[in-house]
Each structure stands twice: as C-alpha cells, then as structure tokens.
N, C-alpha and C. Protein backbone atom coordinates (compact mmCIF):
# COMPACT_ATOMS: atom_id res chain seq x y z
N UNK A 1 40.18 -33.19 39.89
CA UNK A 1 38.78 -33.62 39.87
C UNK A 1 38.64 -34.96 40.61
N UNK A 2 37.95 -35.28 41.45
CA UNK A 2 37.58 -36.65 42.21
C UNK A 2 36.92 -37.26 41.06
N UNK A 3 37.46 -38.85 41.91
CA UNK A 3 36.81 -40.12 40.79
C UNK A 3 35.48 -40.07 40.80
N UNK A 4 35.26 -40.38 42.42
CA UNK A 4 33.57 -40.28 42.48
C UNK A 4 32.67 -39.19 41.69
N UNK A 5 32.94 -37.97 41.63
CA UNK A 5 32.26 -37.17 41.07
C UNK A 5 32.66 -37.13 39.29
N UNK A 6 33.24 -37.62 38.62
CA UNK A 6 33.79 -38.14 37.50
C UNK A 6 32.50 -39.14 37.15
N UNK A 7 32.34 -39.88 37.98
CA UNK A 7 31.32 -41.42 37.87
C UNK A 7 30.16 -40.53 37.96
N UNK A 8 30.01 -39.98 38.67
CA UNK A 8 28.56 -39.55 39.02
C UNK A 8 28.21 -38.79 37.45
N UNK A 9 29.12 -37.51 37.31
CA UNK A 9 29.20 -36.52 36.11
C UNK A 9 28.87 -37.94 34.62
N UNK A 10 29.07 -38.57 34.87
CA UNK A 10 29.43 -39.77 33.35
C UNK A 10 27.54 -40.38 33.92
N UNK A 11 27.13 -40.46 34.70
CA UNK A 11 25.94 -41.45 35.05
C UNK A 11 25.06 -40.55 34.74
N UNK A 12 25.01 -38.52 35.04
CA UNK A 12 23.88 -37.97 34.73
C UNK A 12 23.87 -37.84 33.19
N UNK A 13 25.12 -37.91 32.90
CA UNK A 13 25.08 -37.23 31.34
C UNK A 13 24.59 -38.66 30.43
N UNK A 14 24.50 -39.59 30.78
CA UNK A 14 23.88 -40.86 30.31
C UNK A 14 22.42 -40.84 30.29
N UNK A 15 21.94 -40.39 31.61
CA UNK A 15 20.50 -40.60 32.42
C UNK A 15 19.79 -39.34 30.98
N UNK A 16 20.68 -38.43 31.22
CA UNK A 16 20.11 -37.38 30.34
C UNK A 16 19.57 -37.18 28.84
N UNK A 17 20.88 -38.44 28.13
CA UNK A 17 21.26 -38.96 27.07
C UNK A 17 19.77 -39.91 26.60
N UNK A 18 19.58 -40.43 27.49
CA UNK A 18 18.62 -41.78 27.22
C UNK A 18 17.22 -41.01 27.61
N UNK A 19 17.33 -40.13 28.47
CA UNK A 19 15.78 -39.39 28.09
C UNK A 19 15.67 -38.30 26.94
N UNK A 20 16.67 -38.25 26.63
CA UNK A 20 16.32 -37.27 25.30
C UNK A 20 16.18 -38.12 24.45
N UNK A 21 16.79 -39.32 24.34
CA UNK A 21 16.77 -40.44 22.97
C UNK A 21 15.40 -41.03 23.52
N UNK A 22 14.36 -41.19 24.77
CA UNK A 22 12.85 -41.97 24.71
C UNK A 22 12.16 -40.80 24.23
N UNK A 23 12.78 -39.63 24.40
CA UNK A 23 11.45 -38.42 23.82
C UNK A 23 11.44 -38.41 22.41
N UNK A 24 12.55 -38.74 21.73
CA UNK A 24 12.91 -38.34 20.43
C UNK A 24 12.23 -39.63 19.73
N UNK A 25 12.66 -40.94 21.03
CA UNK A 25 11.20 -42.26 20.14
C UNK A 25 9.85 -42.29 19.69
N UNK A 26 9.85 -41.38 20.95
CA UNK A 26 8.18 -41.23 21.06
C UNK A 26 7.53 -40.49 20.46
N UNK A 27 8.37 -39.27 20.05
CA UNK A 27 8.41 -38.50 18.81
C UNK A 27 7.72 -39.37 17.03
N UNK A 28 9.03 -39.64 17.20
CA UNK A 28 9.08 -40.61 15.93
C UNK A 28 7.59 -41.83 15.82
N UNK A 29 7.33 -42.21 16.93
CA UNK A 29 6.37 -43.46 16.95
C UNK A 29 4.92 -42.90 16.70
N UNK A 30 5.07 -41.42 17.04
CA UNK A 30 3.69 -41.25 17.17
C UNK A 30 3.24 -39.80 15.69
C-alpha cells in the first residue's frame, strides 16, 4: 500500500468522521 494514499485514506475517513459528528450536533441542538 503507498504512504501517500495511506494519508489521503486516514484524511477522508476523518473529513467523514467530523461530518457525521456536525450532523449528529445539529441533531441534538435542535
């Protein structure tokens, strides 16, 4: 497996991470 695509694979699964955790705020807030 390449590094670069390792970094990249770790950056979407974050990006993905943190929009499911603002939907799940916004959820909650409202």
């Amino acid at each position: 497996m390449d590094s670069t695509g390792k970094v990249y694979g770790w950056r979407n699964l974050f990006i993905c991470d943190a929009s499911i955790y603002r939907q799940q705020l916004a959820l909650i807030h409202n």
